[in-house]
N, C-alpha and C. Protein backbone atom coordinates (compact mmCIF):
# COMPACT_ATOMS: atom_id res chain seq x y z
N UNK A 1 -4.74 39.22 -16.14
CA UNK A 1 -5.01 40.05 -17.30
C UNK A 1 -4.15 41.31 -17.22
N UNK A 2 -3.53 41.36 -17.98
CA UNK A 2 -3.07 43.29 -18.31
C UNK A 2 -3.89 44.10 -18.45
N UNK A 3 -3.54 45.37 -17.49
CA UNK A 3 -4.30 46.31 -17.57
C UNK A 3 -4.05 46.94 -18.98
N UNK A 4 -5.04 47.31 -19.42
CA UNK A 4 -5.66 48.48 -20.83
C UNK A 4 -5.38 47.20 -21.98
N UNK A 5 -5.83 45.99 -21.47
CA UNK A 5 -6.34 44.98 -23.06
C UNK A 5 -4.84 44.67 -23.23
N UNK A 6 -5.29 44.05 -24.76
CA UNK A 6 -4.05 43.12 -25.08
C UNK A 6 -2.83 43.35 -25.31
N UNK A 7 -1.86 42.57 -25.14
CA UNK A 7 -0.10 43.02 -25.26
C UNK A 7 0.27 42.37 -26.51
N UNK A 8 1.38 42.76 -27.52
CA UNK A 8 1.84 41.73 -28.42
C UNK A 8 2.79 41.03 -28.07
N UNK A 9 3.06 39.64 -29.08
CA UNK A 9 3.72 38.73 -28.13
C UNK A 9 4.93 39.10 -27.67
N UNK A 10 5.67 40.10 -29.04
CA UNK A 10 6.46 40.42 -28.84
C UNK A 10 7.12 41.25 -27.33
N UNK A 11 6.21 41.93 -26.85
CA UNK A 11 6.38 42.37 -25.76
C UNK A 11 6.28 41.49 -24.65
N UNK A 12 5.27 40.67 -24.56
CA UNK A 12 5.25 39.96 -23.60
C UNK A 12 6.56 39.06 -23.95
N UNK A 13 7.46 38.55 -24.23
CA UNK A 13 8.64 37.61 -24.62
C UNK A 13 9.44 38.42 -23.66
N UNK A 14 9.46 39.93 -24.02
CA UNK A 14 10.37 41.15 -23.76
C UNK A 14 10.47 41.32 -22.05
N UNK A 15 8.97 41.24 -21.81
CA UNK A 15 8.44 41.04 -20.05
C UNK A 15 8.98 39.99 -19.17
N UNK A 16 8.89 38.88 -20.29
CA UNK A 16 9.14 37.40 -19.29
C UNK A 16 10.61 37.36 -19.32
N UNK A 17 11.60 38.01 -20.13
CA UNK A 17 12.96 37.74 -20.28
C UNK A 17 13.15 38.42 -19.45
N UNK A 18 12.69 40.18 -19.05
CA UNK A 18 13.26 40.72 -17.62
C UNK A 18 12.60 39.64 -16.16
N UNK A 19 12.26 39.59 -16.13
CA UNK A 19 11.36 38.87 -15.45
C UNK A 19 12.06 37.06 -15.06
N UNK A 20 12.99 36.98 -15.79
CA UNK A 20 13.93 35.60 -15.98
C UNK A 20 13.37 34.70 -16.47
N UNK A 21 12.16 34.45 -16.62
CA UNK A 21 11.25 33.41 -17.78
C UNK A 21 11.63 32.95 -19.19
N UNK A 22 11.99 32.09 -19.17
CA UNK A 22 12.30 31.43 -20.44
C UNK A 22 11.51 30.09 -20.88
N UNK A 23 11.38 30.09 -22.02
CA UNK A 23 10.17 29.15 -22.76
C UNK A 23 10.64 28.78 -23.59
N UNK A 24 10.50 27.33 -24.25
CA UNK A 24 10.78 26.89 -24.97
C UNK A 24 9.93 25.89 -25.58
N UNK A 25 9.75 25.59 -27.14
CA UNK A 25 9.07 24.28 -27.31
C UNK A 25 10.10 23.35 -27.51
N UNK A 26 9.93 22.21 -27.31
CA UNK A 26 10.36 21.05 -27.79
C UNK A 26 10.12 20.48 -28.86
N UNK A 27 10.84 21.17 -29.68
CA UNK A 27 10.31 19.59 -30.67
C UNK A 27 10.64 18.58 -31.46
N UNK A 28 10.24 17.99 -32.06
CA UNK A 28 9.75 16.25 -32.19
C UNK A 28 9.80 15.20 -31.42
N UNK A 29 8.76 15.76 -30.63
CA UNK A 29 8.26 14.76 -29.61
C UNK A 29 7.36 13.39 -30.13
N UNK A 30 7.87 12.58 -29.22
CA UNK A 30 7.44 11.11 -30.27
C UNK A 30 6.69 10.45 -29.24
N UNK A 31 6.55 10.57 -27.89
CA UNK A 31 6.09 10.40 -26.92
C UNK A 31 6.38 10.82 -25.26
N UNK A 32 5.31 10.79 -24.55
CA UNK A 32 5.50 11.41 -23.05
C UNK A 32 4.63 10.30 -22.37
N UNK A 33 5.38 9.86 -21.62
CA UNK A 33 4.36 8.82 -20.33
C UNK A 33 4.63 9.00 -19.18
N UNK A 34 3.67 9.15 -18.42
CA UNK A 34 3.44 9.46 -16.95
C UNK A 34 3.24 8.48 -16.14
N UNK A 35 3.91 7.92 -15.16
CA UNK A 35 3.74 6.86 -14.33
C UNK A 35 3.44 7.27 -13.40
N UNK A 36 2.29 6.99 -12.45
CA UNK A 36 1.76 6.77 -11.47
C UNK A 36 1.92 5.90 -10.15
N UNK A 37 1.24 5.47 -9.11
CA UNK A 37 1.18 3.83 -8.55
C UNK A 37 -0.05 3.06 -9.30
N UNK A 38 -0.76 3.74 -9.56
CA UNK A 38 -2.13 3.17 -10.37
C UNK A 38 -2.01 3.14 -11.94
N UNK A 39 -1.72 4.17 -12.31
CA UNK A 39 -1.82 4.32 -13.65
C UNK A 39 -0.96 4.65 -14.71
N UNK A 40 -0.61 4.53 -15.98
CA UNK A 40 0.09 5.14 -16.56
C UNK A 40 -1.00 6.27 -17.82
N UNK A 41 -0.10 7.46 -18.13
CA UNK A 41 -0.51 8.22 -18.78
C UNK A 41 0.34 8.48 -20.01
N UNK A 42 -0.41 7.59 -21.29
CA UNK A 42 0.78 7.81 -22.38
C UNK A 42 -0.15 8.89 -23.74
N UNK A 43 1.32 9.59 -23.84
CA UNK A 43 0.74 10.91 -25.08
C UNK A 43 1.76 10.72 -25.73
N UNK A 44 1.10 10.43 -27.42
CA UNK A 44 1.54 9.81 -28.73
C UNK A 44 1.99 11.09 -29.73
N UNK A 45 0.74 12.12 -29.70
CA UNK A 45 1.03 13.01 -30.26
C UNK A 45 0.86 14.45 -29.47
N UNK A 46 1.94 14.65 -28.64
CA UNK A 46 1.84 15.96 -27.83
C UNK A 46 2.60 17.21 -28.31
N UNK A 47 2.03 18.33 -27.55
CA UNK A 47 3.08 19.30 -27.92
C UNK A 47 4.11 20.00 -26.34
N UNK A 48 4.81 19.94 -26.51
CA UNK A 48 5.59 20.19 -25.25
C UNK A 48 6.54 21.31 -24.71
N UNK A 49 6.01 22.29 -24.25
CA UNK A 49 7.00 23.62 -23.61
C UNK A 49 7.40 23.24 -22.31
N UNK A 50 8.74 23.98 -22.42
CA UNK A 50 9.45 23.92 -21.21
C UNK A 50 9.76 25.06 -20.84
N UNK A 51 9.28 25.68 -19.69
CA UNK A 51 9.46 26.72 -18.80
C UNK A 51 10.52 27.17 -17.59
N UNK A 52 11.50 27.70 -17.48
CA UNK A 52 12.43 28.12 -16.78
C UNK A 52 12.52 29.23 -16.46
N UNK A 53 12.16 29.04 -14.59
CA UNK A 53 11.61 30.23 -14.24
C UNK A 53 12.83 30.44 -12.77
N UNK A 54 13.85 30.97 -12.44
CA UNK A 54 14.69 31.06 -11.29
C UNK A 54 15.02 29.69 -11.39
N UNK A 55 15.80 29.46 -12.38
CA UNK A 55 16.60 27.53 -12.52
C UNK A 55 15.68 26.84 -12.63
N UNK A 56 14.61 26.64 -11.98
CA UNK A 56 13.72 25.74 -12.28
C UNK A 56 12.51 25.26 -13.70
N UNK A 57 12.35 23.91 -13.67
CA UNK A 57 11.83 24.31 -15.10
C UNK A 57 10.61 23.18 -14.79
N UNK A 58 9.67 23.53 -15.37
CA UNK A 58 8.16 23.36 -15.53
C UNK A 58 7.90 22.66 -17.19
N UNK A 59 7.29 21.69 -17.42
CA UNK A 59 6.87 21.37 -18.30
C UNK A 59 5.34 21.46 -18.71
N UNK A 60 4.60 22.04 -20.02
CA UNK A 60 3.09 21.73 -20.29
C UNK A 60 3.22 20.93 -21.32
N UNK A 61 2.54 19.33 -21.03
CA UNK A 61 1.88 18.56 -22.00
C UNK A 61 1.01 19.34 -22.65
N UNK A 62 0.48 19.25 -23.91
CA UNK A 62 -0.74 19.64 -24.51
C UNK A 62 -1.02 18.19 -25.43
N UNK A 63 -2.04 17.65 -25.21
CA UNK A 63 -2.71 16.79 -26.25
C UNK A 63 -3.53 15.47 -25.29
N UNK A 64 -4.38 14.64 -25.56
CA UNK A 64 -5.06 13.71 -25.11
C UNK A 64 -4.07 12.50 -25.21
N UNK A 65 -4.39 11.92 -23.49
CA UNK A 65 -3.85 10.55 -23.09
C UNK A 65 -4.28 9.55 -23.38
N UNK A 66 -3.66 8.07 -23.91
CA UNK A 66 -4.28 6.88 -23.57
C UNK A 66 -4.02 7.07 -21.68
N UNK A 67 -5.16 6.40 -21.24
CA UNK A 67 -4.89 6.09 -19.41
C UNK A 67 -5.06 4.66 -19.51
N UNK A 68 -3.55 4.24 -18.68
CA UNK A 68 -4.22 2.42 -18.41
C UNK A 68 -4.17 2.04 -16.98
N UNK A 69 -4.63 1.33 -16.42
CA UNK A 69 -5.03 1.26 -15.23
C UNK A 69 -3.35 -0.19 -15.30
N UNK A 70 -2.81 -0.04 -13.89
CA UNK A 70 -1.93 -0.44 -13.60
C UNK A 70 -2.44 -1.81 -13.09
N UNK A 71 -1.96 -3.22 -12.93
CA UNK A 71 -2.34 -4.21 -12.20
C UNK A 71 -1.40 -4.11 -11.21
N UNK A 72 -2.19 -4.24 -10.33
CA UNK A 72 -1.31 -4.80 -8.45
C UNK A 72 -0.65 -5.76 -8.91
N UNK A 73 0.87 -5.09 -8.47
CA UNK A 73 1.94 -6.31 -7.94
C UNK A 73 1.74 -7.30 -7.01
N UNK A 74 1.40 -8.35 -6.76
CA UNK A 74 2.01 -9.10 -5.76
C UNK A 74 3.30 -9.64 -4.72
N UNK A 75 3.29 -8.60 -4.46
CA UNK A 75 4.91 -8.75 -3.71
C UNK A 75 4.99 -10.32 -2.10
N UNK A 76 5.48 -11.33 -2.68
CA UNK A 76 5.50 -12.19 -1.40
C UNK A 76 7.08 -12.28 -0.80
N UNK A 77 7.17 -11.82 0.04
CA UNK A 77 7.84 -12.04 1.01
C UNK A 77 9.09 -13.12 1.28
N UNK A 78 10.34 -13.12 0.97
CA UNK A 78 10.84 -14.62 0.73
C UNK A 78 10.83 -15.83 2.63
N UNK A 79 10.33 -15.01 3.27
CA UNK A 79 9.88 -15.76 4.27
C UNK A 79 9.17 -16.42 4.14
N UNK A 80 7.67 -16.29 3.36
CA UNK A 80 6.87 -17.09 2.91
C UNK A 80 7.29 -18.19 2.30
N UNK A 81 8.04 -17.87 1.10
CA UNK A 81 8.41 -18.86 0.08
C UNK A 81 9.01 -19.79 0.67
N UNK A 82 9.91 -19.42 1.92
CA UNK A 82 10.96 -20.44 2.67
C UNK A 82 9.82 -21.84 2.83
N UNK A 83 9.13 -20.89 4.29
CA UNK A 83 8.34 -21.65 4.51
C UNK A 83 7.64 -22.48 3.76
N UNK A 84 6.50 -22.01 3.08
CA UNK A 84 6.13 -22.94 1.78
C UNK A 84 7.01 -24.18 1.05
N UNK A 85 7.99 -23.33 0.97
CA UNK A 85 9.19 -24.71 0.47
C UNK A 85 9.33 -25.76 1.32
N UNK A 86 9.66 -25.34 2.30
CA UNK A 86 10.23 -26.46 3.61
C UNK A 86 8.97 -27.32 3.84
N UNK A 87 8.22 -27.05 4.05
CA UNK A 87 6.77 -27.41 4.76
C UNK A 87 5.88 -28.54 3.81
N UNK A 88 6.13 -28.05 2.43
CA UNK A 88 5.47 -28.61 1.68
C UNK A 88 6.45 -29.86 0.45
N UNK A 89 7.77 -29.71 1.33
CA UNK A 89 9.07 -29.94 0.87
C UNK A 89 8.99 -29.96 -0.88
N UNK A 90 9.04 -28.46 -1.52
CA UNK A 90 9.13 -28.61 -2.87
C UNK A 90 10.56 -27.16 -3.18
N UNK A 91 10.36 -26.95 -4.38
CA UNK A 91 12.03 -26.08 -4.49
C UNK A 91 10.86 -24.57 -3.96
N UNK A 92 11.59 -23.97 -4.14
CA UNK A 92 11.47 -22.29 -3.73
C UNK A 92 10.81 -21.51 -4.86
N UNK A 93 11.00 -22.12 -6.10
CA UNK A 93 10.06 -21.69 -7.19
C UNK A 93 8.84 -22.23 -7.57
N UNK A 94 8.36 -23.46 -7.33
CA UNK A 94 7.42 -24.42 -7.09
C UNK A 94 6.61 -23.18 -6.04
N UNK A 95 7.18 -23.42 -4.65
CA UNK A 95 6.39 -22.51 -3.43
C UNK A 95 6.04 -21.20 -3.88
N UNK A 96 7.00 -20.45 -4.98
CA UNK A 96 6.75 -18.90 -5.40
C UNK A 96 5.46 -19.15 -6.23
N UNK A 97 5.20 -19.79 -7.23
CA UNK A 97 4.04 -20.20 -7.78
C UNK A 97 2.88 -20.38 -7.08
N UNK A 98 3.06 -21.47 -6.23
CA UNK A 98 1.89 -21.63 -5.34
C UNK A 98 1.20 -20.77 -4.87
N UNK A 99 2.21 -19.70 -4.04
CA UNK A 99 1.78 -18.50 -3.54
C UNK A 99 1.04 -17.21 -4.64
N UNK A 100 1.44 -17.43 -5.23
CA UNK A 100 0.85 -16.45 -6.45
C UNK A 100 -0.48 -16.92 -6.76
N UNK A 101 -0.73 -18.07 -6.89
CA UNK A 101 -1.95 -18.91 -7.19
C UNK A 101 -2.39 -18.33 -6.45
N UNK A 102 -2.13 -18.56 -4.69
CA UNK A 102 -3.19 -18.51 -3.63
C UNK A 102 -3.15 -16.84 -3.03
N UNK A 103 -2.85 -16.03 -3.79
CA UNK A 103 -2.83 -14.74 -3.62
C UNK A 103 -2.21 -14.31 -2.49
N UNK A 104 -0.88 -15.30 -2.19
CA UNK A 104 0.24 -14.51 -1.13
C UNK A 104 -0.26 -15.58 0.32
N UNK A 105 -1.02 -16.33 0.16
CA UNK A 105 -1.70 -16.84 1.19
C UNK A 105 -0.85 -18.34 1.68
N UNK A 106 0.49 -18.38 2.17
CA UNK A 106 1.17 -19.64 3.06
C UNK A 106 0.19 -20.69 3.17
N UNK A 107 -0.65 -20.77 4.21
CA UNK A 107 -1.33 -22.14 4.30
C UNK A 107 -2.48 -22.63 3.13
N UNK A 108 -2.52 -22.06 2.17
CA UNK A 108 -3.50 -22.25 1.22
C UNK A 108 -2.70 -22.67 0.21
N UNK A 109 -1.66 -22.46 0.38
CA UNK A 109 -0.03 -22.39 -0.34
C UNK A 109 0.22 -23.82 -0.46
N UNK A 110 0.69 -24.10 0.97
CA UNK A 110 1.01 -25.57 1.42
C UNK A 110 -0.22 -26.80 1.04
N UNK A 111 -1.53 -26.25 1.34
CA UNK A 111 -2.25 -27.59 1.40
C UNK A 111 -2.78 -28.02 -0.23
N UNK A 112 -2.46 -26.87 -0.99
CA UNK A 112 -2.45 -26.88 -2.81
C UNK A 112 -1.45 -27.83 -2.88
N UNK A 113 -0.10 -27.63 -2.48
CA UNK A 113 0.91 -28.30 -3.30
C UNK A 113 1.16 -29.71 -2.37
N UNK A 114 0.67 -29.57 -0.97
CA UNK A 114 0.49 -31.42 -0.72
C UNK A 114 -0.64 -32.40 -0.88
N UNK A 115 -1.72 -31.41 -1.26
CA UNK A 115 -2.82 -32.51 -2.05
C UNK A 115 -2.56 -32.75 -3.21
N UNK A 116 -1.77 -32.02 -4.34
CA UNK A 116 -1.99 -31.63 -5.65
C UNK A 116 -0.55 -32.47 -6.59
């Protein structure tokens, strides 16, 4: 807070320019999304300042997010897939499938695609 109550903006603009602060809005912003490992954060209708303070610059979103919850990748391993392939003698995309089925799981992998 400033001492002795309120400042006009004008002055305060006057403060932040000695001060090296620079502000800016952006506008026509059409969207802002935030990626996460979990989540994404998308804003449709925001308003957006950009702050530059000693080179560096700071952004404030203003407005409400959709939030969506991210699904886990399954990342398998192409060691797996080898295996799976060889073992269960089918191609390498056949075995990538399998594994996805069996949630990354080799021997659950193999005994799907030689009963099946």
């Amino acid at each position: 807070m400033i001492p002795g109550g309120r400042i006009h903006p004008r002055q305060m603009k006057q403060m932040m320019k000695k001060l090296g602060i620079e502000t800016e809005e952006i506008e026509g912003v059409e969207e802002v999304i935030i990626k996460t490992s979990s989540k994404e954060y998308h804003f449709t209708d925001a308003e957006v300042t950009m702050t530059t303070l000693q080179g560096q610059k700071t952004f404030q979103i203003v407005g409400e997010p959709e939030i969506t919850e991210k699904e886990e990748e399954l990342r398998i391993p192409i060691e797996d897939i080898k295996l799976v392939a060889e073992k269960a003698n089918v191609s390498e995309k056949e075995a990538r499938k399998a594994l996805e089925e069996c949630d990354g799981e080799p021997a659950e992998a193999i005994i799907k695609l030689m009963s099946g």
